[in-house]
Protein backbone atom coordinates (compact mmCIF):
# COMPACT_ATOMS: atom_id res chain seq x y z
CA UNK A 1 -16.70 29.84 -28.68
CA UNK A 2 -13.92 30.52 -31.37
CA UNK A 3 -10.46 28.57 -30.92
CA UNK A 4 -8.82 31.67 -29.76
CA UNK A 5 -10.66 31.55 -26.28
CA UNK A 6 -9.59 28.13 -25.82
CA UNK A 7 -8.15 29.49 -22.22
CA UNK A 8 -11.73 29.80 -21.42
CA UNK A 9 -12.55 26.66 -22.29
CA UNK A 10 -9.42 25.15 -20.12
CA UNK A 11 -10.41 26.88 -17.23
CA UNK A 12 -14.09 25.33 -17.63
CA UNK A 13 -12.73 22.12 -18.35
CA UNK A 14 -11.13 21.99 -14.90
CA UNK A 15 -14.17 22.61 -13.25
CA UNK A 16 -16.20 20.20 -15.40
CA UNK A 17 -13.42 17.19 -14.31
CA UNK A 18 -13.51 18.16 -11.00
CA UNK A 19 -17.58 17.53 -10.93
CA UNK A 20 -17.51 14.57 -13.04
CA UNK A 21 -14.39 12.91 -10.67
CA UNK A 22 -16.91 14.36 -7.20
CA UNK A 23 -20.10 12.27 -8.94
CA UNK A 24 -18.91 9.52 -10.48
CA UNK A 25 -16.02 8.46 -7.64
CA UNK A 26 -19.56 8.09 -5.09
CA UNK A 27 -21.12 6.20 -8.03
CA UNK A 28 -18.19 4.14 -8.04
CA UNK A 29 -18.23 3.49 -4.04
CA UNK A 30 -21.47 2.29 -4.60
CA UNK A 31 -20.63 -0.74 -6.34
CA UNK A 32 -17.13 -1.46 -5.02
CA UNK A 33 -17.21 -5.14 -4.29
CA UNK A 34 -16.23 -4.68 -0.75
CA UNK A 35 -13.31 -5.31 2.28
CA UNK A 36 -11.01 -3.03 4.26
CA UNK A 37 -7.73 -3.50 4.75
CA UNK A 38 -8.56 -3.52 8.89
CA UNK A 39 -11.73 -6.33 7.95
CA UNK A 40 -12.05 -8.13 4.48
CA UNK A 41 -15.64 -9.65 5.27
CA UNK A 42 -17.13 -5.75 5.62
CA UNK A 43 -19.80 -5.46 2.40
CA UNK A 44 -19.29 -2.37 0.05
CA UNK A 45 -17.29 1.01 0.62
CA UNK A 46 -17.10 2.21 3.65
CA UNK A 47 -16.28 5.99 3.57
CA UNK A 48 -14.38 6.23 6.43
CA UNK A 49 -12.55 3.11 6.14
CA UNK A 50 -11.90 2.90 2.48
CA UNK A 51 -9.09 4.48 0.58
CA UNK A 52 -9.86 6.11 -2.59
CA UNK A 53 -7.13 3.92 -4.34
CA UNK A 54 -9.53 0.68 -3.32
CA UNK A 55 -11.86 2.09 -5.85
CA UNK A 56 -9.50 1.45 -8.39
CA UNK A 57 -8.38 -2.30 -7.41
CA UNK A 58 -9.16 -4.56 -9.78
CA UNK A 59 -9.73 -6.94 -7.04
CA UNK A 60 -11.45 -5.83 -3.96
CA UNK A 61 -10.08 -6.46 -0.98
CA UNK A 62 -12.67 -8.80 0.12
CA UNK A 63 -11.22 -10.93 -2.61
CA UNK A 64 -14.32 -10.60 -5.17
CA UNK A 65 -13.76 -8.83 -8.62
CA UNK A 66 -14.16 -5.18 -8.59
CA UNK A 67 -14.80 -4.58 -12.31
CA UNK A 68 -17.64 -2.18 -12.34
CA UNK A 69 -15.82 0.20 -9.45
CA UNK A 70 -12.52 -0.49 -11.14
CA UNK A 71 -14.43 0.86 -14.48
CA UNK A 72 -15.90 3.28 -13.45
CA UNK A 73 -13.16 5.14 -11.30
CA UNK A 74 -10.66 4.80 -13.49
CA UNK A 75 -12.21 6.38 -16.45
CA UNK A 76 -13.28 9.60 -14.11
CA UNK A 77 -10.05 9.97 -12.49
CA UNK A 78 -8.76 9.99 -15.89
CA UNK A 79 -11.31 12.75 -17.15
CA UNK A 80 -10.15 14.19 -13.68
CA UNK A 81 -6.30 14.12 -14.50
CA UNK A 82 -6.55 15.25 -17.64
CA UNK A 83 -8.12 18.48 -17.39
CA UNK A 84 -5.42 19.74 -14.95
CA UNK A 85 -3.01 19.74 -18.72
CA UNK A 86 -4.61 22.69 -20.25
CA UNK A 87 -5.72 24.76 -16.96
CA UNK A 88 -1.75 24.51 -16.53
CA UNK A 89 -0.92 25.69 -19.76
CA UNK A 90 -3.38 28.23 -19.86
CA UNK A 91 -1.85 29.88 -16.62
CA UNK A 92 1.53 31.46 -17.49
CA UNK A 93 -0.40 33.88 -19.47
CA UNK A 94 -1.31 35.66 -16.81
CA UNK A 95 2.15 36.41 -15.38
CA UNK A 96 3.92 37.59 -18.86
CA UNK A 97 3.93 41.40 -18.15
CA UNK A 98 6.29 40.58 -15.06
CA UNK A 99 9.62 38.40 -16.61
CA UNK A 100 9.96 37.12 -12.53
CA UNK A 101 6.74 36.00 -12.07
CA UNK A 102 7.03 34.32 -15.31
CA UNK A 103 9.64 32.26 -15.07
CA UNK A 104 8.10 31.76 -11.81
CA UNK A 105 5.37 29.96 -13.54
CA UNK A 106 6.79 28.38 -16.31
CA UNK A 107 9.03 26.22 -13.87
CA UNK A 108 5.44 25.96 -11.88
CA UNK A 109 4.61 24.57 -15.33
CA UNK A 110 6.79 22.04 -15.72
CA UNK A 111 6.71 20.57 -12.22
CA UNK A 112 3.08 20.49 -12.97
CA UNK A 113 3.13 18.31 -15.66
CA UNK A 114 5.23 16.13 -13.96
CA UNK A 115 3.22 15.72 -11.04
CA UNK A 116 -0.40 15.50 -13.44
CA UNK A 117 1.95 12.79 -15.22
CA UNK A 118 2.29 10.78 -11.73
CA UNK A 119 -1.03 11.23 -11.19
CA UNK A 120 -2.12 9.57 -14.53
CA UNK A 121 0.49 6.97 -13.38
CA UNK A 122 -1.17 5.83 -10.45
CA UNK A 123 -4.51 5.63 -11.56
CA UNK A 124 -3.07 3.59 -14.15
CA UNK A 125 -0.93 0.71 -11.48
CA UNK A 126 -4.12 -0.57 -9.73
CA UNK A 127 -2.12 -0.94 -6.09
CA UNK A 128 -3.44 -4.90 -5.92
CA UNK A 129 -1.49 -5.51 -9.20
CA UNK A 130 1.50 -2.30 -9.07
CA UNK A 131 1.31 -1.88 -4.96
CA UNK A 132 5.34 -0.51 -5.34
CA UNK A 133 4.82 1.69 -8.06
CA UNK A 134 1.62 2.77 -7.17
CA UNK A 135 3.07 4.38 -3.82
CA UNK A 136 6.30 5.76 -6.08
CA UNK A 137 3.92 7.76 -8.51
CA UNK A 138 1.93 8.68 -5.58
CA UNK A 139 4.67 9.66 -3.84
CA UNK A 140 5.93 11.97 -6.63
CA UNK A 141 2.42 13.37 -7.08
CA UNK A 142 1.99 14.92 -3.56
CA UNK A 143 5.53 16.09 -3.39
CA UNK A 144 5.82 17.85 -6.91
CA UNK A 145 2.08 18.69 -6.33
CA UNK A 146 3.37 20.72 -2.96
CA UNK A 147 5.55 22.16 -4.93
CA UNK A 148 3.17 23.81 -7.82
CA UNK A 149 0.98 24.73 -4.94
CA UNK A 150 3.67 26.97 -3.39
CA UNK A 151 5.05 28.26 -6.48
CA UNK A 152 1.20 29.26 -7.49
CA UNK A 153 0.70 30.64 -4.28
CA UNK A 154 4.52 33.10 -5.23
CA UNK A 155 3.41 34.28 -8.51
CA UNK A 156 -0.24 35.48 -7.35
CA UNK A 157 0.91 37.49 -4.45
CA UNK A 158 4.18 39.00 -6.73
CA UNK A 159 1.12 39.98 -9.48
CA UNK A 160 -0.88 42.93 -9.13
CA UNK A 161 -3.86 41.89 -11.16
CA UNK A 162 -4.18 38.42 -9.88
CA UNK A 163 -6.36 38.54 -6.66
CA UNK A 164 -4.39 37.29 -3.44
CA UNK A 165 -7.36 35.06 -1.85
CA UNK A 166 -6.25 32.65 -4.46
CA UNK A 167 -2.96 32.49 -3.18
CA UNK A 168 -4.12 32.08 0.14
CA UNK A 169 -6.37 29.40 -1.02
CA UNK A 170 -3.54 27.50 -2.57
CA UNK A 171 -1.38 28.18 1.00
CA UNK A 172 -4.02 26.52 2.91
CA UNK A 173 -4.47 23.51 0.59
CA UNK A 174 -0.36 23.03 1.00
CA UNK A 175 -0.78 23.23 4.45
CA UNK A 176 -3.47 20.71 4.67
CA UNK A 177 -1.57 18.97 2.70
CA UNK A 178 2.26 19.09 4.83
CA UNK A 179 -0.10 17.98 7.55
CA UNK A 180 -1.64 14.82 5.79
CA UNK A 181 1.84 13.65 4.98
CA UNK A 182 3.07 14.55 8.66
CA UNK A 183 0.13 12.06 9.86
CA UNK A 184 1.05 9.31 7.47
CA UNK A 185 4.82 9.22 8.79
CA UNK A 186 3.51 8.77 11.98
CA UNK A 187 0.71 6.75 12.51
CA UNK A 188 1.79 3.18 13.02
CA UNK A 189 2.19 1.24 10.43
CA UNK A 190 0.38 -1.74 11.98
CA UNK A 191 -3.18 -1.96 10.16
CA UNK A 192 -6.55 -1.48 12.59
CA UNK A 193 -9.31 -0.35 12.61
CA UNK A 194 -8.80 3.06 14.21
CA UNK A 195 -5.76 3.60 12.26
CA UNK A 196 -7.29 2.90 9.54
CA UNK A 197 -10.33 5.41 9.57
CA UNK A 198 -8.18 8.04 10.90
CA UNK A 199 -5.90 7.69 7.70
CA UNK A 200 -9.05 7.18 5.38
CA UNK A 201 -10.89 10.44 7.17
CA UNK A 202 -7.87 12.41 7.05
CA UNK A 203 -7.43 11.04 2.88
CA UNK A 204 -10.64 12.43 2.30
CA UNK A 205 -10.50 15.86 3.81
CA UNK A 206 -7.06 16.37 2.25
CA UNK A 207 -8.54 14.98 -1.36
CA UNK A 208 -11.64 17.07 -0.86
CA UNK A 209 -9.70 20.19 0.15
CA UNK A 210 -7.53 19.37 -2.79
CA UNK A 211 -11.21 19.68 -5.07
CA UNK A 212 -12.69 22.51 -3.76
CA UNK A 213 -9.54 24.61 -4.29
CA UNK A 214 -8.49 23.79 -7.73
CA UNK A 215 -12.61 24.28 -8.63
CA UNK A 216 -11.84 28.08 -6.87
CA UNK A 217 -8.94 28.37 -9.04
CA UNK A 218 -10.64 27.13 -11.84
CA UNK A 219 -13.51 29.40 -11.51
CA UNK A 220 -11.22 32.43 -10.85
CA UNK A 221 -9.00 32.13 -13.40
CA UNK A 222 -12.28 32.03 -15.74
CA UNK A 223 -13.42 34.89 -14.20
CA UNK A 224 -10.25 37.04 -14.76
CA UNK A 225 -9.81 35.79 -18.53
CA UNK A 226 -13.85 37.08 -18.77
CA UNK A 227 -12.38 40.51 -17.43
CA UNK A 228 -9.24 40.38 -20.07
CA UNK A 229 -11.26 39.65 -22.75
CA UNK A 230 -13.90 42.51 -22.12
CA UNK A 231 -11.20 44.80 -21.74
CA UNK A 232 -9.62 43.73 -24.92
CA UNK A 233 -12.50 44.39 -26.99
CA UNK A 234 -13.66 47.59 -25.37
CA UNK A 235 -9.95 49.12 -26.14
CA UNK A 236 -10.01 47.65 -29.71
């Protein structure tokens, strides 16, 4: 593929660190060294009471090293962070026949890379070593994340040529996640063991959701640069 498709290859890449972040986090599960934060003595990752974030503690909470997990999880969310950079500066080119729409997504762009920057910043404070700034780049990802999500969601339904289901799937992945962050402020903040698998549960169908709609995205925006392309070189 020449250089000058490299949009195509962006919006593959996505897709690709999506997979690779899917197979490798449940290869990483299975060799995290174990604990909850409801019952230290449990043996290996359990689904619904683990966090994702315990994958990437370089001590487990059971109090044994987690090297291989820790490894392993933090090179794929990594892979996984990284390929959200190009897919979001392949985008704007979409929207430049409409100056609103633009601007639209350029700001969209630089919120973006703010929030893939947070992202990259907590896989990078392990929350046994960083747990402060762990939560404050979390924090920043899900809120300027929320933000990209809506302003996506604007600039797709303003653009004639960009199909509105993938507006509507970025709407429902910002309402998943407004409800996710309603849930955390108000389950207690005392640690058990139903708490805790109701906030792991609900951390996995909002991550999940969070997946499956940037692979749509991913896909359709490949899809749609296909179409440009083909109409580019049947006109010239």
């Amino acid at each position: 593929m020449q250089i000058k498709n490299w949009r195509q290859k962006s919006f593959l890449f996505i897709i690709f660190g999506i997979m690779q972040y899917i197979i490798f986090t449940l290869i990483a599960m299975l060799f995290y060294a174990g604990g909850t934060l409801a019952d230290p003595l449990s043996t290996g990752y359990d689904f619904w009471g683990n966090l994702f974030s315990d994958l990437g503690r370089i001590m487990a909470l059971s109090g044994q090293p987690n090297t291989i997990a820790f490894i392993i999880f933090t090179i794929t969310a990594m892979i996984f962070s990284i390929s959200f950079i190009p897919f979001t500066f392949a985008l704007p080119d979409f929207f430049k026949g409409e100056k609103k729409q633009f601007n639209i997504i350029i700001i969209a762009t630089g919120v973006g890379l703010i929030s893939i920057s947070s992202l990259i910043g907590t896989i990078l404070t392990p929350w046994d070593v960083f747990g402060e700034l762990h939560l404050l780049f979390a924090n920043i990802f899900n809120i300027m994340g929320s933000l990209v999500l809506l302003l996506y969601a604007i600039a797709i339904l303003y653009n004639n040529n960009y199909p509105n289901i993938y507006a509507i799937v970025y709407i429902i992945l910002l309402i998943f996640g407004i409800i996710y962050s309603i849930i955390l402020m108000t389950i207690p903040k005392s640690i058990s063991t139903e708490t805790l698998i109701f906030q792991a549960t609900m951390q996995k169908i909002s991550q999940y959701s969070f997946l499956v709609c940037f692979m749509i995205q991913g896909f359709g925006a490949w899809k749609i640069e296909n179409i440009k392309l083909k109409s580019k070189i049947s006109i010239d």
